[in-house]
C-alpha atoms as a PDB file:
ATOM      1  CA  UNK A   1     -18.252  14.012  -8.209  1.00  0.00           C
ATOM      2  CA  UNK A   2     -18.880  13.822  -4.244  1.00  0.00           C
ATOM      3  CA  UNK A   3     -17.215  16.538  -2.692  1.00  0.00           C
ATOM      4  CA  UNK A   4     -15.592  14.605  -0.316  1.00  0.00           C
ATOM      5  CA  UNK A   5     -13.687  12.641  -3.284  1.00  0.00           C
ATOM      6  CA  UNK A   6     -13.004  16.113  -4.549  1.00  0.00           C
ATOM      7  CA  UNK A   7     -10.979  16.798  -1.105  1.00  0.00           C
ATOM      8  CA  UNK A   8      -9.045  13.577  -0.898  1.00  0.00           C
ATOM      9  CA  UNK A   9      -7.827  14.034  -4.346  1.00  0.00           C
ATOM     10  CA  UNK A  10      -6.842  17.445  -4.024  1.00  0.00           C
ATOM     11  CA  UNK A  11      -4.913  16.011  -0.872  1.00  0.00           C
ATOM     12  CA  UNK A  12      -3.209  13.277  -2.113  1.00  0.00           C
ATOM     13  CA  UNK A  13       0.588  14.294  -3.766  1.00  0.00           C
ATOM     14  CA  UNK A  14       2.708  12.673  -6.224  1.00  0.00           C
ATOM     15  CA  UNK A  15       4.067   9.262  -4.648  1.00  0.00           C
ATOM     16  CA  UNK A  16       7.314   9.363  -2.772  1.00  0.00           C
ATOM     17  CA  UNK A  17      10.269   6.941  -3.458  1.00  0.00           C
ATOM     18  CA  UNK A  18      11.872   5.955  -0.268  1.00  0.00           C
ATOM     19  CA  UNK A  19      15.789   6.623   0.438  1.00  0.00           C
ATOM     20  CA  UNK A  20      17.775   3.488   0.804  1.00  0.00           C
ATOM     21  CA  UNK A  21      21.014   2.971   3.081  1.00  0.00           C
ATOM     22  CA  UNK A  22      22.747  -0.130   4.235  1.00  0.00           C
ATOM     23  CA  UNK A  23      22.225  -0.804   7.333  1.00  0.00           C
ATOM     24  CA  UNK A  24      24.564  -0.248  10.391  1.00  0.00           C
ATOM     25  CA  UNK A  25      22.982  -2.749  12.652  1.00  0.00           C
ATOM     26  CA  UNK A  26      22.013  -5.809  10.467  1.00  0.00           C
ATOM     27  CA  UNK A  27      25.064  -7.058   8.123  1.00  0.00           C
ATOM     28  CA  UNK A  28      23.919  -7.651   4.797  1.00  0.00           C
ATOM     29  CA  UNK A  29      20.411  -5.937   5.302  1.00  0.00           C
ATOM     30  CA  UNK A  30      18.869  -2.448   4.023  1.00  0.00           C
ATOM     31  CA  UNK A  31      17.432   0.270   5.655  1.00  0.00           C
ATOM     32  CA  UNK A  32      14.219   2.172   4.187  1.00  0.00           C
ATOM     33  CA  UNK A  33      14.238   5.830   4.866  1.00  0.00           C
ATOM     34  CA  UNK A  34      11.987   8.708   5.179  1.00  0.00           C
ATOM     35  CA  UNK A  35      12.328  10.964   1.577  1.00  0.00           C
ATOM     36  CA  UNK A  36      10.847  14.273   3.859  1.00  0.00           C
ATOM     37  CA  UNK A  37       9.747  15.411   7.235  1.00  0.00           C
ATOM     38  CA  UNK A  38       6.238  14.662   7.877  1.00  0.00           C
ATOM     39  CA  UNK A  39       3.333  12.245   9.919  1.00  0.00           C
ATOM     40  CA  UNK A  40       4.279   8.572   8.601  1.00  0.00           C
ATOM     41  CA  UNK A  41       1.584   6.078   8.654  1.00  0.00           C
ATOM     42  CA  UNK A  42       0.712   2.501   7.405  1.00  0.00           C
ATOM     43  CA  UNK A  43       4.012   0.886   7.611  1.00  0.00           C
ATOM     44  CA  UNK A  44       4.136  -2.344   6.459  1.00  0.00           C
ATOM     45  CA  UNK A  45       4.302  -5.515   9.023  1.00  0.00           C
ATOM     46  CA  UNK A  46       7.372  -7.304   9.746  1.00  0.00           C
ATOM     47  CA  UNK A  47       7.681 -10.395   7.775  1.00  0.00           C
ATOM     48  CA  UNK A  48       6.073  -8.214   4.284  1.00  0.00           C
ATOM     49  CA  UNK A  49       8.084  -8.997   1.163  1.00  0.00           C
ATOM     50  CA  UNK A  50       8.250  -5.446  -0.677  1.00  0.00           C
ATOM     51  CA  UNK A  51       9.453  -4.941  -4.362  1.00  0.00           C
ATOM     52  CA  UNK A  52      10.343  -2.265  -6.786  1.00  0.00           C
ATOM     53  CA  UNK A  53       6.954   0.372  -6.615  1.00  0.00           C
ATOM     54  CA  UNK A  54       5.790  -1.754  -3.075  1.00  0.00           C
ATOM     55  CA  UNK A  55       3.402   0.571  -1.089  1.00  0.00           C
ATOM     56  CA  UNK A  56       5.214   1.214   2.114  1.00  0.00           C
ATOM     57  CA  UNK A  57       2.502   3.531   4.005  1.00  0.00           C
ATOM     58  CA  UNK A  58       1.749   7.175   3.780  1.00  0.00           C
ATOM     59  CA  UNK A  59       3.919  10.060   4.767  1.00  0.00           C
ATOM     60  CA  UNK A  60       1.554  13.383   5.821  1.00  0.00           C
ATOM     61  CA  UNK A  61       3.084  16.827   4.772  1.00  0.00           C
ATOM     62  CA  UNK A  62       0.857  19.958   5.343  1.00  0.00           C
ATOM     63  CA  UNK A  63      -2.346  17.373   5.220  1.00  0.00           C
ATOM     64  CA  UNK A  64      -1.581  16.211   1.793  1.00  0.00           C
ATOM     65  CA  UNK A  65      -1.142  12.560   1.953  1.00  0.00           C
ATOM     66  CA  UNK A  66       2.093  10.779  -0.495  1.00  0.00           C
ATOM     67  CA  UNK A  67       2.466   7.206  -0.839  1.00  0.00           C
ATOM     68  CA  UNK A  68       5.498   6.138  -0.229  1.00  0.00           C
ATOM     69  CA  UNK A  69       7.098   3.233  -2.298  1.00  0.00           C
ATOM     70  CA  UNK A  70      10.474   0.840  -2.335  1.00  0.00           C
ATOM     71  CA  UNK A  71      12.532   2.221  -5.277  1.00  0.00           C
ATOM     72  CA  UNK A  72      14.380   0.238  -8.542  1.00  0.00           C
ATOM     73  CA  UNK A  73      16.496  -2.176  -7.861  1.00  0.00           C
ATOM     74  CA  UNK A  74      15.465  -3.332  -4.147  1.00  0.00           C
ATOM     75  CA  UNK A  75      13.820  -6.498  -2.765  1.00  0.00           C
ATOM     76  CA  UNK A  76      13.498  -8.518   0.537  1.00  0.00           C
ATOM     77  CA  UNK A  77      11.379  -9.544   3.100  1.00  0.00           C
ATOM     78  CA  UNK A  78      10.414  -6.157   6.272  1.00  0.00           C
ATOM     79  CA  UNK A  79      12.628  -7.577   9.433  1.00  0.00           C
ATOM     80  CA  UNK A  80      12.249  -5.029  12.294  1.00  0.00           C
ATOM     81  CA  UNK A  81       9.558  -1.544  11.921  1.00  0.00           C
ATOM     82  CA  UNK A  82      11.475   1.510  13.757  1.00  0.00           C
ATOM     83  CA  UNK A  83       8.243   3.556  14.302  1.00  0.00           C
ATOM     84  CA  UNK A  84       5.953   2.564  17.528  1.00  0.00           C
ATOM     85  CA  UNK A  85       2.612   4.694  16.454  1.00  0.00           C
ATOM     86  CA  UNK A  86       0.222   5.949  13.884  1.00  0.00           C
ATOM     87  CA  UNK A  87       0.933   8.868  12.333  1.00  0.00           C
ATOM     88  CA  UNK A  88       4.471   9.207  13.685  1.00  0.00           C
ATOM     89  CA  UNK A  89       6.497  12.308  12.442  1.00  0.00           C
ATOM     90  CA  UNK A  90       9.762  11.649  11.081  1.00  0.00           C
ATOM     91  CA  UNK A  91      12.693  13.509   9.933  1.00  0.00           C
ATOM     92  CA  UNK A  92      14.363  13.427   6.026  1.00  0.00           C
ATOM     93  CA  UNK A  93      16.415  10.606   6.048  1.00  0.00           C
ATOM     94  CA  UNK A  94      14.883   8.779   9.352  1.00  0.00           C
ATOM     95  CA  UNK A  95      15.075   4.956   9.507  1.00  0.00           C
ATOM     96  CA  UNK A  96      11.247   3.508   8.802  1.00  0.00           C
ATOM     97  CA  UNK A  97      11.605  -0.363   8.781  1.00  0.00           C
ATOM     98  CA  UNK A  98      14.694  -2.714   8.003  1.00  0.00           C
ATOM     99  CA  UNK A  99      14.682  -4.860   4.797  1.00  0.00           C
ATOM    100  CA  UNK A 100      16.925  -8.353   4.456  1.00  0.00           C
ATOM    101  CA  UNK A 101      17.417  -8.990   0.578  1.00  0.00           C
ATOM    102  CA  UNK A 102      19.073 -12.523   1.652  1.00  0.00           C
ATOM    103  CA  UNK A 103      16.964 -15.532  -0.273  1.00  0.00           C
ATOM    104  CA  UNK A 104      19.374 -18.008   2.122  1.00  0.00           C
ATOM    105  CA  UNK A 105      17.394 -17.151   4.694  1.00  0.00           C
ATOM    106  CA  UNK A 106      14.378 -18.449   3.578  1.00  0.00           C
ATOM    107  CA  UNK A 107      12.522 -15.569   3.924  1.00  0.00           C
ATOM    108  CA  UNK A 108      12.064 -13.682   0.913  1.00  0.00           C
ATOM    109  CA  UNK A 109      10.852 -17.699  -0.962  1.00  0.00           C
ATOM    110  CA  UNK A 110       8.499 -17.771   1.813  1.00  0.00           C
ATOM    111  CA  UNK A 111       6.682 -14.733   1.339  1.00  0.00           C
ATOM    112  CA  UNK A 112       7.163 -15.329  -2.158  1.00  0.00           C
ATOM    113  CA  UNK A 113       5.103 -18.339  -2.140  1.00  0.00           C
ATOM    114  CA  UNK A 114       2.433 -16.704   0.238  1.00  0.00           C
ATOM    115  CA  UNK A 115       1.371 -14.132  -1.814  1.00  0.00           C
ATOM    116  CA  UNK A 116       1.278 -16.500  -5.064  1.00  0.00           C
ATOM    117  CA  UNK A 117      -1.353 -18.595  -2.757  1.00  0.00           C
ATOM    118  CA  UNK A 118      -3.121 -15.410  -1.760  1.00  0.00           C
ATOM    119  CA  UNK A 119      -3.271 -14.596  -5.355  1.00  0.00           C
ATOM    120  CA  UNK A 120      -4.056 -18.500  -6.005  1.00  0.00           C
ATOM    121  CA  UNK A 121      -6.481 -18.717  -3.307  1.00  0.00           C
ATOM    122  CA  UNK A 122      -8.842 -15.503  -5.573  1.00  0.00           C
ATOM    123  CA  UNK A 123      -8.347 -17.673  -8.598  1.00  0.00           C
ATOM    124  CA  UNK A 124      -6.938 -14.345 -10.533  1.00  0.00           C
ATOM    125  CA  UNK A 125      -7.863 -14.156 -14.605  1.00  0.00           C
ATOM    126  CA  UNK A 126      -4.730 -14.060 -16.380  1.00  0.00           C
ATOM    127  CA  UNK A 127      -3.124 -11.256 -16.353  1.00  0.00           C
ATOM    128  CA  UNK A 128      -5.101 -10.017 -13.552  1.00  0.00           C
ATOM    129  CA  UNK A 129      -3.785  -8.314 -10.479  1.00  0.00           C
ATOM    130  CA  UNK A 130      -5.014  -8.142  -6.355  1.00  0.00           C
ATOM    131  CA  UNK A 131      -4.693  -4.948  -4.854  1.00  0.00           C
ATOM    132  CA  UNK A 132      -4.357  -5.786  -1.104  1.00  0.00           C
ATOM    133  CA  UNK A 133      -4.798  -3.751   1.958  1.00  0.00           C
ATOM    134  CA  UNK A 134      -2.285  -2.172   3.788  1.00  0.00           C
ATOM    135  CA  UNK A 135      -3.649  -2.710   7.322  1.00  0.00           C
ATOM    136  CA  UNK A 136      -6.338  -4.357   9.002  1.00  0.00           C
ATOM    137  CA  UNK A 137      -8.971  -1.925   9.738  1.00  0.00           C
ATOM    138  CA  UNK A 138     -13.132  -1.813   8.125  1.00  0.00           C
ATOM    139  CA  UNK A 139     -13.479  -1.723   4.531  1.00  0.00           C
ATOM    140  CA  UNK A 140     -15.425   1.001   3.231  1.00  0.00           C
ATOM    141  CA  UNK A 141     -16.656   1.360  -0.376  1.00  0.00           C
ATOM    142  CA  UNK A 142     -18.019   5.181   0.206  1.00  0.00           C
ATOM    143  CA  UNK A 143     -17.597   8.142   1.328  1.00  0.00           C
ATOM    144  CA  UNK A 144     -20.491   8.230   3.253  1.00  0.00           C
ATOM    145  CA  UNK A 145     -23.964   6.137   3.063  1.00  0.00           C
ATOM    146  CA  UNK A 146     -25.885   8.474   1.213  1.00  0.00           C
ATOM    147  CA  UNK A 147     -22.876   8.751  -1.369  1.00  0.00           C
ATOM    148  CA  UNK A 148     -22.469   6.101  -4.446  1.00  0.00           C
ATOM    149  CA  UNK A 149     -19.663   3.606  -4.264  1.00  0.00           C
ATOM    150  CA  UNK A 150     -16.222   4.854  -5.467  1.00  0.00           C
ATOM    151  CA  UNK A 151     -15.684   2.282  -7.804  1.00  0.00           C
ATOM    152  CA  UNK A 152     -18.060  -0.711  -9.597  1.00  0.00           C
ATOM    153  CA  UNK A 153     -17.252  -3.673 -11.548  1.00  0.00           C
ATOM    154  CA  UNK A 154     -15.995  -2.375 -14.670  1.00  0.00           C
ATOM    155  CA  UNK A 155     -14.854   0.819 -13.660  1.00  0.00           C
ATOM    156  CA  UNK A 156     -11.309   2.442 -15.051  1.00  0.00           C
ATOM    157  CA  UNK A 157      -9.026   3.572 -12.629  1.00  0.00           C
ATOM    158  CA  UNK A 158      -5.579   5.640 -13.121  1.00  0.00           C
ATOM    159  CA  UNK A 159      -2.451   6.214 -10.952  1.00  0.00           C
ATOM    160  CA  UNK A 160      -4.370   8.765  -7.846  1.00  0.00           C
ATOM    161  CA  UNK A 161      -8.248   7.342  -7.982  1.00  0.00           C
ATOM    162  CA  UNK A 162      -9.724   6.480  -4.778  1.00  0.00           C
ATOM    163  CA  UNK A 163     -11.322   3.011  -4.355  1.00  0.00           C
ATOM    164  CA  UNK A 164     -12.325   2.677  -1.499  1.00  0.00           C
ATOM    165  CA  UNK A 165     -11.380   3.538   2.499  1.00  0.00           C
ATOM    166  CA  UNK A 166     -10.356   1.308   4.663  1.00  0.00           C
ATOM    167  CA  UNK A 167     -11.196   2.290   8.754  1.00  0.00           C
ATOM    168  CA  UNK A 168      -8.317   2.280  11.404  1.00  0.00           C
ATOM    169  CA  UNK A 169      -8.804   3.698  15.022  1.00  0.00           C
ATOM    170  CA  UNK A 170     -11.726   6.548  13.364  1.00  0.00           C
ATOM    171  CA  UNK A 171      -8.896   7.053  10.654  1.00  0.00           C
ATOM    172  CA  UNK A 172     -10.211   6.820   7.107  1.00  0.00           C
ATOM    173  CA  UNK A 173      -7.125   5.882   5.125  1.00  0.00           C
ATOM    174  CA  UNK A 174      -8.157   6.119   1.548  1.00  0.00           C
ATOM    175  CA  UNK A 175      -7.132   3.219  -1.249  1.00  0.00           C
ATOM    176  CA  UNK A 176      -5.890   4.987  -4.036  1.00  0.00           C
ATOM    177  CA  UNK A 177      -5.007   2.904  -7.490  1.00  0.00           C
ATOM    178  CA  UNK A 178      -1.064   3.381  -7.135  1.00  0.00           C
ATOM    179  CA  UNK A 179      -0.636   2.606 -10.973  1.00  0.00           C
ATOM    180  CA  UNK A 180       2.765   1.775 -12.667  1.00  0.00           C
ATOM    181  CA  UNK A 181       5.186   0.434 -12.241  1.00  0.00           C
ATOM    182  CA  UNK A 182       3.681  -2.333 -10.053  1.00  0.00           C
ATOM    183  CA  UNK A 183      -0.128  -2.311 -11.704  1.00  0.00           C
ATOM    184  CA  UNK A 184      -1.007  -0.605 -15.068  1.00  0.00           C
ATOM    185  CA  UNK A 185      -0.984   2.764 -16.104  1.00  0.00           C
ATOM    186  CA  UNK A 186      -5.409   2.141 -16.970  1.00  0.00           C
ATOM    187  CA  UNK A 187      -6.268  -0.863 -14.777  1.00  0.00           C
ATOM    188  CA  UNK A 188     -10.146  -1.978 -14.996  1.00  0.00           C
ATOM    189  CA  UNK A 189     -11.645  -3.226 -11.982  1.00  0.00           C
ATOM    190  CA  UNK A 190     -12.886  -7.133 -12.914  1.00  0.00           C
ATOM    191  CA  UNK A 191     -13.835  -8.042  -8.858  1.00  0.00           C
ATOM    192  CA  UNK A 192     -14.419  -6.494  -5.569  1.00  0.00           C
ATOM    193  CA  UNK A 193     -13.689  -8.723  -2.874  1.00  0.00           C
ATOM    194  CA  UNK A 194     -14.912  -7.384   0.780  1.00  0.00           C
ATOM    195  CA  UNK A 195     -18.417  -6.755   1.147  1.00  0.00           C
ATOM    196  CA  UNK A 196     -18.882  -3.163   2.137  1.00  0.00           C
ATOM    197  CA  UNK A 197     -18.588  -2.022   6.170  1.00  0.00           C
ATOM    198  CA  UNK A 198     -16.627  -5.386   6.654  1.00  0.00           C
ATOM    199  CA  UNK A 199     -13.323  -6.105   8.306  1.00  0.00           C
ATOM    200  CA  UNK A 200     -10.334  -6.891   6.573  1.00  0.00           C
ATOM    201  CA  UNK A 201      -6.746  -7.710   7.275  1.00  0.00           C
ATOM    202  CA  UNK A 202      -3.269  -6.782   6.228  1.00  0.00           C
ATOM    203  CA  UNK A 203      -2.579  -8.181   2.905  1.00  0.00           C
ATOM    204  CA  UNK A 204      -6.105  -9.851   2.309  1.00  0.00           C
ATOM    205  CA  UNK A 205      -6.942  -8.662  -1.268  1.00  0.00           C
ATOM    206  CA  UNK A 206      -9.670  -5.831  -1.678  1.00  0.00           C
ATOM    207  CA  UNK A 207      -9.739  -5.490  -5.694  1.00  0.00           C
ATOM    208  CA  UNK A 208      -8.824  -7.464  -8.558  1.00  0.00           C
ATOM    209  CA  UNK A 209      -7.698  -5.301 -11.547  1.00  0.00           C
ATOM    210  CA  UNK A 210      -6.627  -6.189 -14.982  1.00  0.00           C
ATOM    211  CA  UNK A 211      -5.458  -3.332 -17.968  1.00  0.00           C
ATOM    212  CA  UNK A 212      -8.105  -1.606 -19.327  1.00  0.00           C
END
């Protein structure tokens, strides 16, 4: 194993559920809160629909990255981000982004319905799911040039391995396999869908993974 991997999984924790609070500003909407003090990252864009185990960016503690994710029982389209830059520290309990659970607005079916064409538009195998990026940025399958890629067509992955990196402002944010409950415990990678060193965007699907 490349001992660069070696370092970014000895720095990435246990994922982080995120606190939830109704929110004081917006009637009928949620707020999504920091679980610790730390450098948050990667939030997601206004207009995301999150779900139960959603990614919802990184949160830095002592240089060991956690992935943060929307816990049981919570839903709804991202309607206002309350940080204003990368790697932004944050307090226990500090409002991250705003969540509306509301379908009458519209939202949450239209979001809905653009990720089933995302999906649609990779022509998934049954039972297959698309890991997408987080944030626009340069897809990386690496660690470095002279290093192999991190995963192939074919390869198992489990809840903590590194896929791939994805490039933001000389950042290199890893992709790590986030595992259940939103993917399975042994996924298998069946497609890769960037070509290496390319640009991606926010939401545009990077893997497609179905149980091993």
């Amino acid at each position: 194993m490349q001992q660069r991997e070696i370092e970014f999984r000895r720095l990435i924790g246990e994922p982080k559920k995120c606190l939830v609070r109704d929110s004081q500003d917006r009637d009928g909407h949620f707020d999504i809160l920091s679980p610790g003090v730390g450098l948050y990252d990667m939030p997601p864009a206004p207009g995301t629909y999150v779900t139960p185990g959603s990614f919802v960016g990184y949160l830095t503690v002592m240089r060991r990255y956690y992935h943060l994710l929307i816990p049981e029982g919570h839903h709804g389209v991202v309607t206002h981000v309350h940080v204003d830059s990368r790697k932004q520290r944050v307090e226990y309990g500090q409002i991250l982004f705003t969540v509306s659970p509301r379908a009458e607005t519209g939202l949450v079916e239209e979001f809905k319905a653009s990720g089933t064409e995302k999906a649609a538009d990779q022509d998934l195998p049954e039972g297959a799911f698309a890991l997408l990026s987080p944030t626009d940025g340069i897809f990386y399958r690496r660690p470095n040039p002279q290093s192999p890629p991190y995963v192939e067509i074919g390869s198992e992955v489990k809840q903590g391995s590194i896929l791939a990196l994805v490039e933001v402002m000389k950042c290199f944010n890893p992709i790590v396999y986030p595992g259940e409950p939103e993917f399975p415990a042994v996924g298998k990678i069946v497609r890769i869908v960037p070509q290496d060193a390319t640009e991606v965007k926010h939401g545009s699907v990077l893997f497609v993974i179905e149980p091993a």
